[in-house]
C-alpha atoms as a PDB file:
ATOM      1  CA  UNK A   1     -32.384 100.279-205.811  1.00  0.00           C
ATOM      2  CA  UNK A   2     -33.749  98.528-202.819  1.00  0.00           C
ATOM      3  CA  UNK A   3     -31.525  96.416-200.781  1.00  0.00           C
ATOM      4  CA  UNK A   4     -32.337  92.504-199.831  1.00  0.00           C
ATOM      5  CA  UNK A   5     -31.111  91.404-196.720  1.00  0.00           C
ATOM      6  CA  UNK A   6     -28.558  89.273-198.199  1.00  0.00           C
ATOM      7  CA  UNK A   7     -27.258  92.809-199.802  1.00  0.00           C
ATOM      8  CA  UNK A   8     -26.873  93.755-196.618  1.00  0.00           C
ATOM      9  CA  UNK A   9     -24.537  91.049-195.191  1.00  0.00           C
ATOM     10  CA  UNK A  10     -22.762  91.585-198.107  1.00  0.00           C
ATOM     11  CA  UNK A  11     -21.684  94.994-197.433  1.00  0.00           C
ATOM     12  CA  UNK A  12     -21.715  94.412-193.631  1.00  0.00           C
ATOM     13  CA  UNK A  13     -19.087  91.513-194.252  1.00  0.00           C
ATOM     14  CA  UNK A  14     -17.237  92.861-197.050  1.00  0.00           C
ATOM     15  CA  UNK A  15     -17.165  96.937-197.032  1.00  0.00           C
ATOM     16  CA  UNK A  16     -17.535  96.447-193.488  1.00  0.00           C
ATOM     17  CA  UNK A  17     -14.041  95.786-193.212  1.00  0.00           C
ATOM     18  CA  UNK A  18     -12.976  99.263-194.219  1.00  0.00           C
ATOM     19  CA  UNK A  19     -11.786 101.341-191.084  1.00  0.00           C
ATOM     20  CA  UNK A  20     -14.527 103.817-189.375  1.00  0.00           C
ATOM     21  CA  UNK A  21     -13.638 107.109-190.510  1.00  0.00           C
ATOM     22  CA  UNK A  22     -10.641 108.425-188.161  1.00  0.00           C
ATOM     23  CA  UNK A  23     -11.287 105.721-185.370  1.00  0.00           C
ATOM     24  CA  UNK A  24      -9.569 102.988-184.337  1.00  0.00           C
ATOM     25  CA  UNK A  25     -12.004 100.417-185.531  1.00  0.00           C
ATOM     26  CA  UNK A  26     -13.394  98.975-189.027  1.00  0.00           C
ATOM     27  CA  UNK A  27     -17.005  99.848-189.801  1.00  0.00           C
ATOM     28  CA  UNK A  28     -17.878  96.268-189.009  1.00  0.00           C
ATOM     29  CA  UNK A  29     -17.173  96.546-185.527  1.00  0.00           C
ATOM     30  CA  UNK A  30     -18.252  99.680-185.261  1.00  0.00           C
ATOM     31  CA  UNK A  31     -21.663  98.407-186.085  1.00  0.00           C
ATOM     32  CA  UNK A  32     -21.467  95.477-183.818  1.00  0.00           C
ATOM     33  CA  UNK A  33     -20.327  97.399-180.664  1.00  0.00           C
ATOM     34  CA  UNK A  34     -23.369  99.641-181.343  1.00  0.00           C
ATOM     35  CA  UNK A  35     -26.108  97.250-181.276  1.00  0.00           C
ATOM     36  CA  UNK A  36     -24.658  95.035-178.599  1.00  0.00           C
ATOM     37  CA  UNK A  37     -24.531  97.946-176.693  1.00  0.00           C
ATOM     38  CA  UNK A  38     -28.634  98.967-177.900  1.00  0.00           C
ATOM     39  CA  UNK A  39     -29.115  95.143-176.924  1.00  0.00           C
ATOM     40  CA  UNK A  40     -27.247  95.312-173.547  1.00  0.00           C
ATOM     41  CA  UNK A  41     -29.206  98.140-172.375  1.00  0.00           C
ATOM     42  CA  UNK A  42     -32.821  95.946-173.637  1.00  0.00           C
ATOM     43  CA  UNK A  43     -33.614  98.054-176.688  1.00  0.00           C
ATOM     44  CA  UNK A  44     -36.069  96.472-178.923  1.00  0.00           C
ATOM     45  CA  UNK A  45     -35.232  94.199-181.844  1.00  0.00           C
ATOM     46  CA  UNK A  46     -35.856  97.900-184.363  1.00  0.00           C
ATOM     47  CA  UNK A  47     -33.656 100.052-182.126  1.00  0.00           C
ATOM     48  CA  UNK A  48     -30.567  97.070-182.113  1.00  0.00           C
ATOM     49  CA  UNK A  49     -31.398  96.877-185.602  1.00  0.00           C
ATOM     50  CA  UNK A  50     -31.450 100.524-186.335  1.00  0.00           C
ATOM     51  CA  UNK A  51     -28.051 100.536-184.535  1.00  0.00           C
ATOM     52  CA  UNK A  52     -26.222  97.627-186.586  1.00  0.00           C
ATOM     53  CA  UNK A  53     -27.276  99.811-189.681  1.00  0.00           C
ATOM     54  CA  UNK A  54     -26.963 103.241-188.895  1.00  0.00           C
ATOM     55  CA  UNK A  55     -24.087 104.011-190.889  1.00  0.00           C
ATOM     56  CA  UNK A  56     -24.779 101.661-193.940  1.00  0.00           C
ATOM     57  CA  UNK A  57     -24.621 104.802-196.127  1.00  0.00           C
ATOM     58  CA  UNK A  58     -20.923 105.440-195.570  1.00  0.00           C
ATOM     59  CA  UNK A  59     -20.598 101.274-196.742  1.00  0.00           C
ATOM     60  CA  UNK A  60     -23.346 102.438-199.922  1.00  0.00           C
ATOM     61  CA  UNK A  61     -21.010 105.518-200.387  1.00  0.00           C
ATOM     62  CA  UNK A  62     -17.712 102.872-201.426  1.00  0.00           C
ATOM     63  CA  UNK A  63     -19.665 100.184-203.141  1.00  0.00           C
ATOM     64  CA  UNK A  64     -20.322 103.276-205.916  1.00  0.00           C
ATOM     65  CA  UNK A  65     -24.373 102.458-205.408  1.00  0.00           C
ATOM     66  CA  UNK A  66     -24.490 106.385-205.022  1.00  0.00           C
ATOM     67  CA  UNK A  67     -24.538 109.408-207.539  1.00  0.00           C
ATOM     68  CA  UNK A  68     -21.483 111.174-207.338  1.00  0.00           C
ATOM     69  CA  UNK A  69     -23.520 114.475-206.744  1.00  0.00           C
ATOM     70  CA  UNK A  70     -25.462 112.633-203.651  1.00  0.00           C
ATOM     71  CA  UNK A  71     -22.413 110.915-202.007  1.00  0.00           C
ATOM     72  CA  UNK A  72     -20.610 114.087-200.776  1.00  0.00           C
ATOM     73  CA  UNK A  73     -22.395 117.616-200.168  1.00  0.00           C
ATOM     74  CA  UNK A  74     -20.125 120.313-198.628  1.00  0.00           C
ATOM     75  CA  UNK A  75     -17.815 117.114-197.094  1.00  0.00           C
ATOM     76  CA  UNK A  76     -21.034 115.532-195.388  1.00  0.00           C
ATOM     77  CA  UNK A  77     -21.572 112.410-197.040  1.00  0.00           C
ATOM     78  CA  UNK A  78     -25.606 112.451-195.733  1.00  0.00           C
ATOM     79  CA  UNK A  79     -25.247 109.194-194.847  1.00  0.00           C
ATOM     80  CA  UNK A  80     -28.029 109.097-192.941  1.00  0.00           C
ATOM     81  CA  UNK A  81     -30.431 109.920-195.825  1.00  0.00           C
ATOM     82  CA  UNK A  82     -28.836 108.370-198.477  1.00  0.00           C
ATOM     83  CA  UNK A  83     -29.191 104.725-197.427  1.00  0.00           C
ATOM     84  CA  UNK A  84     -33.230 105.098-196.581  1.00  0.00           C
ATOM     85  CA  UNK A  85     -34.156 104.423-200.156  1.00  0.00           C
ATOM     86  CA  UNK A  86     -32.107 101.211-200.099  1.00  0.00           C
ATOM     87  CA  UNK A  87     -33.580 100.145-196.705  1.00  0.00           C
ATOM     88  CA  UNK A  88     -37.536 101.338-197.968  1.00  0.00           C
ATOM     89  CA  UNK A  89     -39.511  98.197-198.402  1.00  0.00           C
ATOM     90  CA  UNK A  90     -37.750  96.202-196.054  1.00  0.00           C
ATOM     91  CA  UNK A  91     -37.956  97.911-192.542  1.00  0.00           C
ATOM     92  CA  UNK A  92     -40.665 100.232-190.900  1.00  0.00           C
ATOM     93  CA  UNK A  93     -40.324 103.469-189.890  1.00  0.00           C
ATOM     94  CA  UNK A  94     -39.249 102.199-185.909  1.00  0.00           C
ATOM     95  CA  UNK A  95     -35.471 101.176-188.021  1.00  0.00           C
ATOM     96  CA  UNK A  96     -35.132 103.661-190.430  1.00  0.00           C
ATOM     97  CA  UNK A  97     -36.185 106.869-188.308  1.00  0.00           C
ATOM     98  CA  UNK A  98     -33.406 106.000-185.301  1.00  0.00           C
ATOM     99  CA  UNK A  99     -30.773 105.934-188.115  1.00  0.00           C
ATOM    100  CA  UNK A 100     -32.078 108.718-190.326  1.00  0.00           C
ATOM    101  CA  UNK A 101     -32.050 111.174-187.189  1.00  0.00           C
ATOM    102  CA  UNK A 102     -29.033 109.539-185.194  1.00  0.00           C
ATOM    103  CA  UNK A 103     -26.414 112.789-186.849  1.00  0.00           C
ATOM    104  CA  UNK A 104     -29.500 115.121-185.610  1.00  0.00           C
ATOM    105  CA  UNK A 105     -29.243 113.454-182.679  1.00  0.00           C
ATOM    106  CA  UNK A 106     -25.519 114.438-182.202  1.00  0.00           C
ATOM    107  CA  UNK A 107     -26.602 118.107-183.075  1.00  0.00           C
ATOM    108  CA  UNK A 108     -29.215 117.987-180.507  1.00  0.00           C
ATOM    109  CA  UNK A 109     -26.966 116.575-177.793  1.00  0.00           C
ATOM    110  CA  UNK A 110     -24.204 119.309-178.066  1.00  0.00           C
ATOM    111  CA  UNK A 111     -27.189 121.583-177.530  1.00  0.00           C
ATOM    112  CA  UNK A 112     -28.886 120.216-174.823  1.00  0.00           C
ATOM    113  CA  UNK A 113     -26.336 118.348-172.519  1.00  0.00           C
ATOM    114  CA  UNK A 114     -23.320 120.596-171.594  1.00  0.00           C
ATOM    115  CA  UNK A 115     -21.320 117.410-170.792  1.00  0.00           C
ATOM    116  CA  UNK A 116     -21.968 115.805-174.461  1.00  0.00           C
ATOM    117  CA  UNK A 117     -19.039 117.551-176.404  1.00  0.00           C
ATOM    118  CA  UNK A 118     -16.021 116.237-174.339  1.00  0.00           C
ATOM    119  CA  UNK A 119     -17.282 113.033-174.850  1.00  0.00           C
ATOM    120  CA  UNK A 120     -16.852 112.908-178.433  1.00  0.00           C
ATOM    121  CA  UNK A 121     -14.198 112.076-180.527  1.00  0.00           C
ATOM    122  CA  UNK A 122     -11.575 113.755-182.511  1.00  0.00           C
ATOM    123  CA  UNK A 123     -13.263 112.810-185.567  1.00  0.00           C
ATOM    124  CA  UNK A 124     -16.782 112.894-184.291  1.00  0.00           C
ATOM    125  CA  UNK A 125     -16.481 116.812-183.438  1.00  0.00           C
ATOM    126  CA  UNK A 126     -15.205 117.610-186.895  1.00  0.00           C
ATOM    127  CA  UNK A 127     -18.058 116.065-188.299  1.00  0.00           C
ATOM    128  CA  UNK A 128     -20.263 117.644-186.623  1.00  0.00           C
ATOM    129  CA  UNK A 129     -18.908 120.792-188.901  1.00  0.00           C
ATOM    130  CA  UNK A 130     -19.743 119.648-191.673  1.00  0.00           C
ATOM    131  CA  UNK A 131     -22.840 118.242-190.720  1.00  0.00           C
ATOM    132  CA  UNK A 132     -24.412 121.693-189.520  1.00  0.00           C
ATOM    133  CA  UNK A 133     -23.035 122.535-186.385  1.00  0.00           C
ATOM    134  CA  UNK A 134     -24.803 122.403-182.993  1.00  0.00           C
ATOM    135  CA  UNK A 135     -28.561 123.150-182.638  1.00  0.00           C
ATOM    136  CA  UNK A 136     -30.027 126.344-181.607  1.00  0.00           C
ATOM    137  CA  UNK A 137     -32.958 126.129-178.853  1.00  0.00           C
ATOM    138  CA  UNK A 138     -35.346 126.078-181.432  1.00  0.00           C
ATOM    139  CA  UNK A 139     -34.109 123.361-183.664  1.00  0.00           C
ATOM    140  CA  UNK A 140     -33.386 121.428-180.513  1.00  0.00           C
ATOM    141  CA  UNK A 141     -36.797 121.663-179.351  1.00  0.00           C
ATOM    142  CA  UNK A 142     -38.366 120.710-182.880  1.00  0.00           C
ATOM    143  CA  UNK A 143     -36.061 117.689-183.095  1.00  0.00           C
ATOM    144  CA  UNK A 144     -37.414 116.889-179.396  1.00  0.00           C
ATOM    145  CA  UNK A 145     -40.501 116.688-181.219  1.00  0.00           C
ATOM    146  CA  UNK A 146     -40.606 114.394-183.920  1.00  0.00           C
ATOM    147  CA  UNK A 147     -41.376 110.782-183.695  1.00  0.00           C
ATOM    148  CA  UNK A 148     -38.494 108.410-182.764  1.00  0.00           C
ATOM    149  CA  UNK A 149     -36.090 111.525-181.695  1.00  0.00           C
ATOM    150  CA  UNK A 150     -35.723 109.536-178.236  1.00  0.00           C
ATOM    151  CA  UNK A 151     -34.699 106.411-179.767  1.00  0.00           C
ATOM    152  CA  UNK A 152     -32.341 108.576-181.842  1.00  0.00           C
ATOM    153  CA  UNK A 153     -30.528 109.983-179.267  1.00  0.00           C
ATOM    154  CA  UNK A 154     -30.433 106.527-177.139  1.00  0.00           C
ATOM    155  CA  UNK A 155     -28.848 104.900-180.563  1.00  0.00           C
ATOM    156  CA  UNK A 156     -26.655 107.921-180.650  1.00  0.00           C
ATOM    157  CA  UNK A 157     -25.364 107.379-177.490  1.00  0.00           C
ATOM    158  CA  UNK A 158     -24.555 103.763-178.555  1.00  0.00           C
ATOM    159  CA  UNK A 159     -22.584 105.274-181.557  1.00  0.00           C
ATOM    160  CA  UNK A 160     -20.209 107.468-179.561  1.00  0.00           C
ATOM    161  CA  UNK A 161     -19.184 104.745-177.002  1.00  0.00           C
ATOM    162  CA  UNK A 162     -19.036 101.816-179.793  1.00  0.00           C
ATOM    163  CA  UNK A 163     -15.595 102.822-180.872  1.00  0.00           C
ATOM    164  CA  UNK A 164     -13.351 100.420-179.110  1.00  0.00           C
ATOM    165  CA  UNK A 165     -10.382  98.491-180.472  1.00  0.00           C
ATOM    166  CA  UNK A 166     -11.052  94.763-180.274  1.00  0.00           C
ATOM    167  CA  UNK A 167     -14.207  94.882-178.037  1.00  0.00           C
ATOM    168  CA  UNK A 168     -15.870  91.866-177.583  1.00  0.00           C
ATOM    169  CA  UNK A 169     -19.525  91.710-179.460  1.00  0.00           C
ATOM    170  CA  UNK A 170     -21.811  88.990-180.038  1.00  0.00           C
ATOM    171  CA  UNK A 171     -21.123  88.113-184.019  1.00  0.00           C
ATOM    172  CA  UNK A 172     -23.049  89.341-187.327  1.00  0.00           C
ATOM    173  CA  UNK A 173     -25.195  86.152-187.315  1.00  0.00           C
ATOM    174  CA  UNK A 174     -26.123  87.129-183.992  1.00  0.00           C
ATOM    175  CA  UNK A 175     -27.383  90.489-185.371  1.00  0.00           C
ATOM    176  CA  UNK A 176     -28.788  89.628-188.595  1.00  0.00           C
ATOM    177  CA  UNK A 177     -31.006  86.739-186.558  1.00  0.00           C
ATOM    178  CA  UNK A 178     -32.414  90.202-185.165  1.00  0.00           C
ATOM    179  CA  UNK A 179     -32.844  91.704-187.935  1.00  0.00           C
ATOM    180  CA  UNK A 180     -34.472  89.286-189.738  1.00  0.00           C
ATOM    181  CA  UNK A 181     -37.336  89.372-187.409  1.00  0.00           C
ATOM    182  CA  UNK A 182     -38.270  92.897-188.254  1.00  0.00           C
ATOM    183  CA  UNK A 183     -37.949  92.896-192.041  1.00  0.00           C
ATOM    184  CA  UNK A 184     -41.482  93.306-193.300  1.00  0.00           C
END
């Protein structure tokens, strides 16, 4: 079940290719804007890699790795959980907690920054539907409290502006050099 890093090349290089849901970009660069931008603002090597892999569930979900019955619950693929199994073993909790709480994150920000929702997308704010809505003030204030919610929202942040058609990123070697040096 658990992925090796070469696994994860593969999918980066191959499903990455598919478009990003509705936006103008594939999922590859999608990932690469995100942790250049994690990288441009001097995130640490497990935030940038957090942010290359953040949506590796969505490349899981097309490979078929998944259950039918966990790929798609109510619309809301859970991408977010589903991939943490696969990425178990190899990364600590400083990669795997950004991306597990980066759609909380979202949820969070619509709650707590009345600016947030005109920045997203189209097809960010209709996933945020399916994916539970906006927080309440309590929910927002128990996400504020759980370990690596701060690096969630920063990678979050990195997701919603790392949407632009033929943006100029470092490459994937560039990236998987940085993640290699956090694998355990």
């Amino acid at each position: 079940m658990a992925l090796t890093l070469s696994d994860i090349t593969q999918l980066l290089t191959v499903e990455g290719e598919n478009q990003y849901g509705g936006e103008a970009v594939s999922q590859l660069e999608h990932a690469l804007q995100c942790a250049a931008l994690a990288e441009q603002a001097n995130e640490t090597a497990h935030t940038i890699t957090a942010a290359l892999l953040h949506d590796i569930g969505h490349l899981l979900a097309k490979t078929g790795r998944l259950k039918e019955s966990a790929s798609v619950e109510n619309g809301d693929d859970l991408h977010q959980y589903v991939a943490l199994p696969f990425l178990r073993g190899l990364f600590s909790s400083a990669v795997l907690e950004p991306i597990r709480l980066h759609v909380d994150a979202k949820r969070y920000l619509c709650a707590t920054d009345q600016s947030y929702w005109s920045t997203l997308s189209t097809a960010s704010k209709q996933s945020l539907i399916v994916q539970g809505g906006i927080y309440t003030p309590p929910q927002a204030a128990e996400f504020e409290a759980l370990s690596f919610a701060q690096e969630a929202v920063r990678l979050r942040r990195y997701d919603d502006l790392a949407k632009v058609p033929a943006a100029i990123t470092p490459t994937l070697p560039h990236f998987l050099k940085v993640m290699h040096s956090v694998a355990l």
